[in-house]
C-alpha atoms as a PDB file:
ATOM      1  CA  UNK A   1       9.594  -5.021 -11.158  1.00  0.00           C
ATOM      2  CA  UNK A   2       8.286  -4.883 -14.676  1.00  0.00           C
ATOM      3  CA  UNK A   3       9.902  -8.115 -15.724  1.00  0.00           C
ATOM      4  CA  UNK A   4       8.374 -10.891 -12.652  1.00  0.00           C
ATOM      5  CA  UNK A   5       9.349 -14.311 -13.950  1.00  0.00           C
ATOM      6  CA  UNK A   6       6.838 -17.039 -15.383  1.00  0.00           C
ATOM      7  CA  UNK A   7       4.842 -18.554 -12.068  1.00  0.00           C
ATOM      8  CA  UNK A   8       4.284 -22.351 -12.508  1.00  0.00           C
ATOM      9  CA  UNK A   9       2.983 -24.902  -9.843  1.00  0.00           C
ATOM     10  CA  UNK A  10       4.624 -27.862  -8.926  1.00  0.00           C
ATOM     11  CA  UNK A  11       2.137 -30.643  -7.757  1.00  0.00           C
ATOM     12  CA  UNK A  12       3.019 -31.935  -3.910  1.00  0.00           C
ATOM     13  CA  UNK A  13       0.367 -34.611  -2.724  1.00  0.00           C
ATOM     14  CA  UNK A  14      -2.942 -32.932  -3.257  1.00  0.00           C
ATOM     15  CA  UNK A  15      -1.486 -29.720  -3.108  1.00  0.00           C
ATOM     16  CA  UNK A  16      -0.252 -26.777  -6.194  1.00  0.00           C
ATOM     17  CA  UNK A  17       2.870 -25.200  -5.038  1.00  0.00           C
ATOM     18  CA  UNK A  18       3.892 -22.093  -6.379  1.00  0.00           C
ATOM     19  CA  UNK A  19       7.546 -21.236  -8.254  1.00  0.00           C
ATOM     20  CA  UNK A  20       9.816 -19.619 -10.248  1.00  0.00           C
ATOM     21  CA  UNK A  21      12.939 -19.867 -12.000  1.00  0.00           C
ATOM     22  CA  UNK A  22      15.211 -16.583 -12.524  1.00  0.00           C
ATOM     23  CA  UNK A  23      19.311 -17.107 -13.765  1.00  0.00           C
ATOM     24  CA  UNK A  24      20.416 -19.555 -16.261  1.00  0.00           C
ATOM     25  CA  UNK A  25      23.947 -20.664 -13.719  1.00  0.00           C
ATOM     26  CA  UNK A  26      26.064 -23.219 -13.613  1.00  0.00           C
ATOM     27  CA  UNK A  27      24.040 -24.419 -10.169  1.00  0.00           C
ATOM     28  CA  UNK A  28      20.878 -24.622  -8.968  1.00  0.00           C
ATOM     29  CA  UNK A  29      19.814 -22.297  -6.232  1.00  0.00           C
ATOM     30  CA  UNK A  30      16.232 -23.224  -3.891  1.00  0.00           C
ATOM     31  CA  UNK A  31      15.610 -20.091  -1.887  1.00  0.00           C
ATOM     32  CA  UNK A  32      13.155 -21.944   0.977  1.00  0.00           C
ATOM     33  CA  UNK A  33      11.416 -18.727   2.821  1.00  0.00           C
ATOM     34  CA  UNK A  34      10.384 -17.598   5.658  1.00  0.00           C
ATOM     35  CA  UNK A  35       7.265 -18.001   7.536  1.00  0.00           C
ATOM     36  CA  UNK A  36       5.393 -16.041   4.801  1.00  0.00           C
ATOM     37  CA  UNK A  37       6.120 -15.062   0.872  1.00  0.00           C
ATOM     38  CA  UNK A  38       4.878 -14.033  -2.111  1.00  0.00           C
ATOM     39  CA  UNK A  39       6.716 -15.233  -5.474  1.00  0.00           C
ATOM     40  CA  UNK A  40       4.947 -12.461  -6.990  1.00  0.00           C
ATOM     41  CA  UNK A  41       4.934  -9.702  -4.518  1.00  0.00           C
ATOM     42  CA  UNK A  42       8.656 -10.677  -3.384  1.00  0.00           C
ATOM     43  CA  UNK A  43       9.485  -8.657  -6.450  1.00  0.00           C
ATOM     44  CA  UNK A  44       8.152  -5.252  -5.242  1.00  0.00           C
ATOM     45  CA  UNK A  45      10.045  -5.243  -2.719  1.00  0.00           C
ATOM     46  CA  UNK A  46      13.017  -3.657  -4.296  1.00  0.00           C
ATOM     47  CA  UNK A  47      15.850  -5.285  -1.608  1.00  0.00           C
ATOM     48  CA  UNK A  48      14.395  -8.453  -1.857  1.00  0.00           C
ATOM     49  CA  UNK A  49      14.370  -7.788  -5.507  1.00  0.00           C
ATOM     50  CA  UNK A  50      17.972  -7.165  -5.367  1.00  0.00           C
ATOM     51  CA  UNK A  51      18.959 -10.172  -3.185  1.00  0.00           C
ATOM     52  CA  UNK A  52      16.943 -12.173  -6.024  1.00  0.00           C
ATOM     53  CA  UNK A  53      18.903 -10.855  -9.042  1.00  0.00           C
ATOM     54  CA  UNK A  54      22.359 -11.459  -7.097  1.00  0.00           C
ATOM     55  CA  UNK A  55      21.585 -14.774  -6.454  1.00  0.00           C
ATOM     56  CA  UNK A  56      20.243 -15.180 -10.163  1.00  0.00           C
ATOM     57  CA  UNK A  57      23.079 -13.837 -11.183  1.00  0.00           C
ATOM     58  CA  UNK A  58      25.403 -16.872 -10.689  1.00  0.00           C
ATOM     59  CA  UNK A  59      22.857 -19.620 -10.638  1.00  0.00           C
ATOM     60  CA  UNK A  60      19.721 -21.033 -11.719  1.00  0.00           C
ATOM     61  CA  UNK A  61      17.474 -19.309  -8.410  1.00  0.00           C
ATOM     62  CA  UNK A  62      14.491 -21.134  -7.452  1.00  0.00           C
ATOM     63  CA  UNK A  63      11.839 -19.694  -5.989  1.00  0.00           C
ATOM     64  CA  UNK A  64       8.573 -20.635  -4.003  1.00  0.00           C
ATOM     65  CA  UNK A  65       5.848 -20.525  -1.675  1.00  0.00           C
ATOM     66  CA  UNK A  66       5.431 -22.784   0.694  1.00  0.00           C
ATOM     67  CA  UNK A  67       1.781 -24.992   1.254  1.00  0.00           C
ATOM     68  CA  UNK A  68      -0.474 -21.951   2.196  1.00  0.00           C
ATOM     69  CA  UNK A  69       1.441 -19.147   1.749  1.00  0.00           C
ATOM     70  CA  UNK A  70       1.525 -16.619  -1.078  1.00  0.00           C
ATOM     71  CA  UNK A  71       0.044 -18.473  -4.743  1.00  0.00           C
ATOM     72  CA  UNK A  72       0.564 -22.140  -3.343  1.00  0.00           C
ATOM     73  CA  UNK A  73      -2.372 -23.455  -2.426  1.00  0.00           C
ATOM     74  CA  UNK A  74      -4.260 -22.768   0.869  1.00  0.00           C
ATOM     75  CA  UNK A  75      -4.240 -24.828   3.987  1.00  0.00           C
ATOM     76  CA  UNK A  76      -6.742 -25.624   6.672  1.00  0.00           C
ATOM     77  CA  UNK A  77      -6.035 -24.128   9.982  1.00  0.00           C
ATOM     78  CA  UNK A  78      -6.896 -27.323  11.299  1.00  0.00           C
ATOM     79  CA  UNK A  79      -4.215 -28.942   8.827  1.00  0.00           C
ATOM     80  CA  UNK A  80      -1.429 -27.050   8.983  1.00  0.00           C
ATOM     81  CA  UNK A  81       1.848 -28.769   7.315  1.00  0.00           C
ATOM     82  CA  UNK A  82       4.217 -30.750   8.862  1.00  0.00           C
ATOM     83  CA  UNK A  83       7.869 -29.891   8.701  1.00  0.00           C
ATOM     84  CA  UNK A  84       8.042 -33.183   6.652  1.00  0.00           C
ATOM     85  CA  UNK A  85       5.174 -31.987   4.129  1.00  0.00           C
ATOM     86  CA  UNK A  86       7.311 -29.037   3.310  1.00  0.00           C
ATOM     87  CA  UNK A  87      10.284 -30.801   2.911  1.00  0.00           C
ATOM     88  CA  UNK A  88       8.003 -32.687  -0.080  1.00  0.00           C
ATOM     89  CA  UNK A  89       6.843 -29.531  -1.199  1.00  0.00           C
ATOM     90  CA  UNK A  90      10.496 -28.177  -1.897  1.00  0.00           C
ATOM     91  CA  UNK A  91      11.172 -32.044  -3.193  1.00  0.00           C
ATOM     92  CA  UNK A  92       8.332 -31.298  -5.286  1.00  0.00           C
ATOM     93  CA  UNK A  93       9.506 -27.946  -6.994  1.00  0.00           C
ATOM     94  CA  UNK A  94      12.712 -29.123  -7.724  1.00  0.00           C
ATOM     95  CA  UNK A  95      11.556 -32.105  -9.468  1.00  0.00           C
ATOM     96  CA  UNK A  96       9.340 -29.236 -11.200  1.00  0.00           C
ATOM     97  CA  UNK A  97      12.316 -27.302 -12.129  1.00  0.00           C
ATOM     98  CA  UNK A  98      14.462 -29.795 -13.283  1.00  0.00           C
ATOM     99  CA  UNK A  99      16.556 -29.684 -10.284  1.00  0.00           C
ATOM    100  CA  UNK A 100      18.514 -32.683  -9.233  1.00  0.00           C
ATOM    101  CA  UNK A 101      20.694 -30.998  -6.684  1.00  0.00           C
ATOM    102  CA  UNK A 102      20.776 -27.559  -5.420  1.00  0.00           C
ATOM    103  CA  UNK A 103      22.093 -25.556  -2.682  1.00  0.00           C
ATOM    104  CA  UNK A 104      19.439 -24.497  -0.204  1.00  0.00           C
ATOM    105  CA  UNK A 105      19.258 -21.170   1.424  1.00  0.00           C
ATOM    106  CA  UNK A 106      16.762 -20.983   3.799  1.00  0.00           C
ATOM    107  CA  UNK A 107      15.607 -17.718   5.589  1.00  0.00           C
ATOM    108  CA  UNK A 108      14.356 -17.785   9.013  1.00  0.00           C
ATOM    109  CA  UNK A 109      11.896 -20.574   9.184  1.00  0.00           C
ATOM    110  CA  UNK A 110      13.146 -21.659   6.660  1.00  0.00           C
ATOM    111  CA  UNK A 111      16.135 -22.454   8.255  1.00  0.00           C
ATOM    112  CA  UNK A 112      14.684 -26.294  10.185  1.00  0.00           C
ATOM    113  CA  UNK A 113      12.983 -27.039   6.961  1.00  0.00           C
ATOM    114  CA  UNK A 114      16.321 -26.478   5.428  1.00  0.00           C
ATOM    115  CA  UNK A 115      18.367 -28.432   7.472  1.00  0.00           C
ATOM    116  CA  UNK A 116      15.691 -31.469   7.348  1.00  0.00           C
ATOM    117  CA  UNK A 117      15.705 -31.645   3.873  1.00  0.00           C
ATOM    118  CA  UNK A 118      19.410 -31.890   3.823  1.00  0.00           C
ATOM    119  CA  UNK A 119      19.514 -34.445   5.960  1.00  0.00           C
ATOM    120  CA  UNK A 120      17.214 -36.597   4.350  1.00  0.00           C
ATOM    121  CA  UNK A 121      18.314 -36.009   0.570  1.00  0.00           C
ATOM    122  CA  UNK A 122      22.134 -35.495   0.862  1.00  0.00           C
ATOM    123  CA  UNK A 123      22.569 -36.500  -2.412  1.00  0.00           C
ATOM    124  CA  UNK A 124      20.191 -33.518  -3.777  1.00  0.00           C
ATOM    125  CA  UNK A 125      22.111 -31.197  -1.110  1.00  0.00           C
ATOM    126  CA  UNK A 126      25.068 -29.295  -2.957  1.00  0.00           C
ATOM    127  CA  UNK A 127      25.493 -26.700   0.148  1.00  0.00           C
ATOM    128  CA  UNK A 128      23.596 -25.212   2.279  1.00  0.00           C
ATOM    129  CA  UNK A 129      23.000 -21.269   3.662  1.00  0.00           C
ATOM    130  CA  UNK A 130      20.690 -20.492   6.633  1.00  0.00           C
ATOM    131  CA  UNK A 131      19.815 -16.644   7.388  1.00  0.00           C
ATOM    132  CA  UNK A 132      18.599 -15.916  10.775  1.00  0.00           C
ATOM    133  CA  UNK A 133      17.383 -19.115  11.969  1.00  0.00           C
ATOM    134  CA  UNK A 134      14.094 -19.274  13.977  1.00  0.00           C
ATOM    135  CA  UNK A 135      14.812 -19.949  17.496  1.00  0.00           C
ATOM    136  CA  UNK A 136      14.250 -23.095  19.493  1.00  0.00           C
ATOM    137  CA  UNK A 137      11.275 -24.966  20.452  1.00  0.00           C
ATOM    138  CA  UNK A 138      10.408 -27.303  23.219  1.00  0.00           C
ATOM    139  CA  UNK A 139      12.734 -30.265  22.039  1.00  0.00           C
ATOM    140  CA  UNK A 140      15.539 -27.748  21.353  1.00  0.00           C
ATOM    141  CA  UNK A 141      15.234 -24.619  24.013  1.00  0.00           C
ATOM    142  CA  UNK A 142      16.527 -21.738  22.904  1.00  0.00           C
ATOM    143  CA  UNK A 143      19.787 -20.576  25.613  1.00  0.00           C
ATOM    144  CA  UNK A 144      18.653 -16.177  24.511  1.00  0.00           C
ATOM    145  CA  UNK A 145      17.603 -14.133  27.625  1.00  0.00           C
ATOM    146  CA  UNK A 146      15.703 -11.549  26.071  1.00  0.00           C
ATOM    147  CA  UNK A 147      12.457 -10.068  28.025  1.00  0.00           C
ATOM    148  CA  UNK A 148       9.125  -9.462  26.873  1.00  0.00           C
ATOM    149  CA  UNK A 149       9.125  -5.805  27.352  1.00  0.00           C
ATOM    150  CA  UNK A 150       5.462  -5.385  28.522  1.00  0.00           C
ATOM    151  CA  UNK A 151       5.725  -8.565  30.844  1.00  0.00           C
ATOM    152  CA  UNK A 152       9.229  -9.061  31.669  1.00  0.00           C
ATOM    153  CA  UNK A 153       8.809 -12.441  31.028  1.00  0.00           C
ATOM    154  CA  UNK A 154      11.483 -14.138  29.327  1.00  0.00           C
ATOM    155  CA  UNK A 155      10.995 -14.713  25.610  1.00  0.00           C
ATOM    156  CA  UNK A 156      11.421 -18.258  25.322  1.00  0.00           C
ATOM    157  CA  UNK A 157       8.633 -18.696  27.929  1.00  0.00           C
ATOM    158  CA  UNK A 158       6.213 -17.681  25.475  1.00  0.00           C
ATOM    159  CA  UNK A 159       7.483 -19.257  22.749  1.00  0.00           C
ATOM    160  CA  UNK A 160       5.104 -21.352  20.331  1.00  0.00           C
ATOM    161  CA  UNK A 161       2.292 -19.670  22.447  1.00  0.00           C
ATOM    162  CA  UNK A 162       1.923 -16.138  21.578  1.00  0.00           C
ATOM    163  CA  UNK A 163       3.766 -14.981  24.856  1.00  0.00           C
ATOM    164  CA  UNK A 164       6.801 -13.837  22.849  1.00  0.00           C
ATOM    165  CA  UNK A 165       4.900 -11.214  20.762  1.00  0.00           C
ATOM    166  CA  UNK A 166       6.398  -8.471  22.065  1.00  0.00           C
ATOM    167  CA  UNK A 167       9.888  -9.714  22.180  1.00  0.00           C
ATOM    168  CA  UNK A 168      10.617  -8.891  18.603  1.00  0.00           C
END
């Protein structure tokens, strides 16, 4: 895409967290991503592209890359965010932005962070969209039966410990 919107960085503890803003709607939209992104590179991707110009085209779409992905800054491997840091990061952008409410779509695992921060800021929750949802952890055990392939372990044994690579 010839036309990639402005990149800014929104300032989360001691952290630079990347954006953008695409639309001028009557509601503000905060696309929270997946387990990687690219504000910049998203827009080569011409379906993503498309999803991005949809979206933009009834609301103010927010972008952004979460703390060590994409532009935002980089993270220790020893220091990897909490699901609570996040949350401040996307706290962070919209206060950036301008953005006192919103309605979060988040994609994948973006889907807990999504659901956390709407539980903890209702008031800056308008709605809320989650697109294939991450699956389960220890706490929350997933109830799928699919087998590892090359194993025939089940996938949710592996889970959160690099068993369930070949699952998906």
């Amino acid at each position: 895409m010839s036309d990639i919107p402005e990149t800014r960085y929104a300032k989360s503890e001691d952290c630079h967290i990347a954006y953008q803003i695409v639309g001028k709607g009557p509601i503000d939209v905060v696309f929270i991503p997946g387990f990687v992104s690219h504000v910049e590179h998203g827009w080569d991707d011409p379906r993503l592209a498309h999803f991005y110009r949809r979206l933009a085209s009834f609301a103010r779409l927010i972008l952004f890359d979460k703390r060590g992905t994409g532009m935002s800054d980089p993270v220790p491997v020893e220091q990897l965010p909490t699901l609570e840091q996040r949350m401040d990061d996307a706290r962070a952008v919209m206060d950036a932005a301008g953005s006192e409410r919103a309605a979060l779509v988040g994609v994948s695992e973006g889907g807990p962070l999504n659901l956390l921060f709407a539980a903890t800021h209702p008031d800056r929750t308008a709605a809320m969209v989650i697109i294939g949802r991450t699956r389960g952890s220890r706490a929350h055990p997933t109830t799928h039966t699919e087998r590892n392939p090359t194993s025939g372990a089940p996938c949710s044994s592996g889970w959160n410990k690099g068993g369930a690579r070949g699952c998906y």
